[in-house]
Protein backbone atom coordinates (compact mmCIF):
# COMPACT_ATOMS: atom_id res chain seq x y z
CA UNK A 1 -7.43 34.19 7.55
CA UNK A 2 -10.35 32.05 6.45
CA UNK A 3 -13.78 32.24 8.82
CA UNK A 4 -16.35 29.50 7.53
CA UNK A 5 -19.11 32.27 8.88
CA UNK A 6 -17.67 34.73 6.00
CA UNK A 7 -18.97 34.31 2.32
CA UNK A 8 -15.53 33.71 -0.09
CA UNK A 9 -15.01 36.06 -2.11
CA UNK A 10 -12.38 34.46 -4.52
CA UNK A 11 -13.29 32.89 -7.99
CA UNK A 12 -11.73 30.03 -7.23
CA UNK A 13 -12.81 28.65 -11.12
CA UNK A 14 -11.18 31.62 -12.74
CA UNK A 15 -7.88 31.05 -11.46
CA UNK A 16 -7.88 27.08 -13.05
CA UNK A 17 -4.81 26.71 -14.57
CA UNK A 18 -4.71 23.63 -16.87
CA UNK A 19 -1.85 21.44 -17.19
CA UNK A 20 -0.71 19.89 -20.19
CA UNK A 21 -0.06 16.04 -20.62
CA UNK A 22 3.62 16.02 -21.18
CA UNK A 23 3.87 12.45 -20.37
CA UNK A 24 2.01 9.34 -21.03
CA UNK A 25 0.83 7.94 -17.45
CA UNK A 26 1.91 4.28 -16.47
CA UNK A 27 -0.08 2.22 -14.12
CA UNK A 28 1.89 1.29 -10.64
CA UNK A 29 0.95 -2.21 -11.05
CA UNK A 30 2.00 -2.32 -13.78
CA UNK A 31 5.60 -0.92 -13.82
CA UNK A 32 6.31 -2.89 -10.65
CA UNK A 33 5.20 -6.06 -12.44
CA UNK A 34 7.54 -5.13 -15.48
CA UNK A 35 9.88 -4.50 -13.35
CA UNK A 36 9.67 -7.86 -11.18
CA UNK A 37 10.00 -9.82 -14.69
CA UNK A 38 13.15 -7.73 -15.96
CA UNK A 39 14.50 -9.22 -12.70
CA UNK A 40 13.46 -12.58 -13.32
CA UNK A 41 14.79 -12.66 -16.59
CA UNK A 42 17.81 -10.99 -15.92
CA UNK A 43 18.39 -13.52 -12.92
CA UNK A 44 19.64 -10.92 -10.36
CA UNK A 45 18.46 -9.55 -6.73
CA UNK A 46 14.91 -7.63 -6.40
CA UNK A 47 14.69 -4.55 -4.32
CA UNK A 48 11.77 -6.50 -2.47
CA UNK A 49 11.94 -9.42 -1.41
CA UNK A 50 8.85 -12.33 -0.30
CA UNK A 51 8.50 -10.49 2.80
CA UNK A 52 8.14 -7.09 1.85
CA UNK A 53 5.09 -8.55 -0.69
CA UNK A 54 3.78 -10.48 2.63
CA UNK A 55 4.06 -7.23 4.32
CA UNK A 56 2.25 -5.42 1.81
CA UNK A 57 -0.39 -7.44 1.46
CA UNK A 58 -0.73 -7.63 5.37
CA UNK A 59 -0.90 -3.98 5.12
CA UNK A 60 -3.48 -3.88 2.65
CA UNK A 61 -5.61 -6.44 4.46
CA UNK A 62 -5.47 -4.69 7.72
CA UNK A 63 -6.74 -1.43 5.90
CA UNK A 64 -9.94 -3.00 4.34
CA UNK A 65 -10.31 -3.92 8.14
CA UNK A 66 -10.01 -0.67 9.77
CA UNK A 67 -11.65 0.60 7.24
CA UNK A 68 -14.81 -1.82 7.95
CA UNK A 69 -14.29 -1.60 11.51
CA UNK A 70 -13.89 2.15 11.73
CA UNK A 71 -11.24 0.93 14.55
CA UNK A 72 -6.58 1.27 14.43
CA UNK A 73 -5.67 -2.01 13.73
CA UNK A 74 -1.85 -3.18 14.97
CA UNK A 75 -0.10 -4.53 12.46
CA UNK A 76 1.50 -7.70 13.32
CA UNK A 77 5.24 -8.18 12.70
CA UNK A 78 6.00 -10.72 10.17
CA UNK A 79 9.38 -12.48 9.80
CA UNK A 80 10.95 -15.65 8.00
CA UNK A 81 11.06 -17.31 11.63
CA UNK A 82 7.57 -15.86 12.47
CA UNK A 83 4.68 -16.29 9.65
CA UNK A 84 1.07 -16.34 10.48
CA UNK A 85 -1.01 -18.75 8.48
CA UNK A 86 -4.04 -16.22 8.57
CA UNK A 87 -4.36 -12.51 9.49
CA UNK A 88 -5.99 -14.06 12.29
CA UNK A 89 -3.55 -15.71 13.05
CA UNK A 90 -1.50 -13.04 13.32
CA UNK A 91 -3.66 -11.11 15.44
CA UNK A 92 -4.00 -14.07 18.13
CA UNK A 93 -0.37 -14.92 17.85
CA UNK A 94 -1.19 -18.75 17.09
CA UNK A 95 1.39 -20.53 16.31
CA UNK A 96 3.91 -19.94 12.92
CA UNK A 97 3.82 -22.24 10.21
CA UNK A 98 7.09 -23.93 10.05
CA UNK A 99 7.57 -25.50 6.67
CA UNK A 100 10.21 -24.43 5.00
């Protein structure tokens, strides 16, 4: 068991083990942007649709708030009948846009 008032006697360095690059890396953006225009192109359904991006990006928004605010942030629940025209809207439950 490890005690933090005990000196470590394992070599952690010796026992690196490096791994070899078998595969050329992709960035995510990237591949899900390739893949958004093979859809396109090809006309069909996306396995996302507009509001799983809006939800996303609601996501990533309320992050870089927590984050700022050190505070948990509720994430507001977003729906074709129910879109906030801000984040702050969302978080004050104004009133949905309605233009369709």
């Amino acid at each position: 068991m490890w005690n933090p008032d005990l000196r470590n006697e394992i070599d952690f360095d010796s026992t690196w083990v490096e791994v070899p690059d078998t595969e050329e890396s992709v960035n995510g953006f990237r591949a899900q942007w390739e893949e958004f225009i093979r859809h396109v192109v090809a006309d069909t359904e996306h396995r996302y649709d507009f509001l799983a991006g809006a939800r996303g990006m609601l996501l990533a928004e309320k992050g870089l708030e927590s984050h700022r605010t050190g505070a948990r942030i509720d994430l507001p629940e977003i729906s074709a009948d129910r879109v906030p025209d801000t984040v702050e809207g969302a978080e004050t439950g104004e009133p949905a846009r309605t233009e369709h």
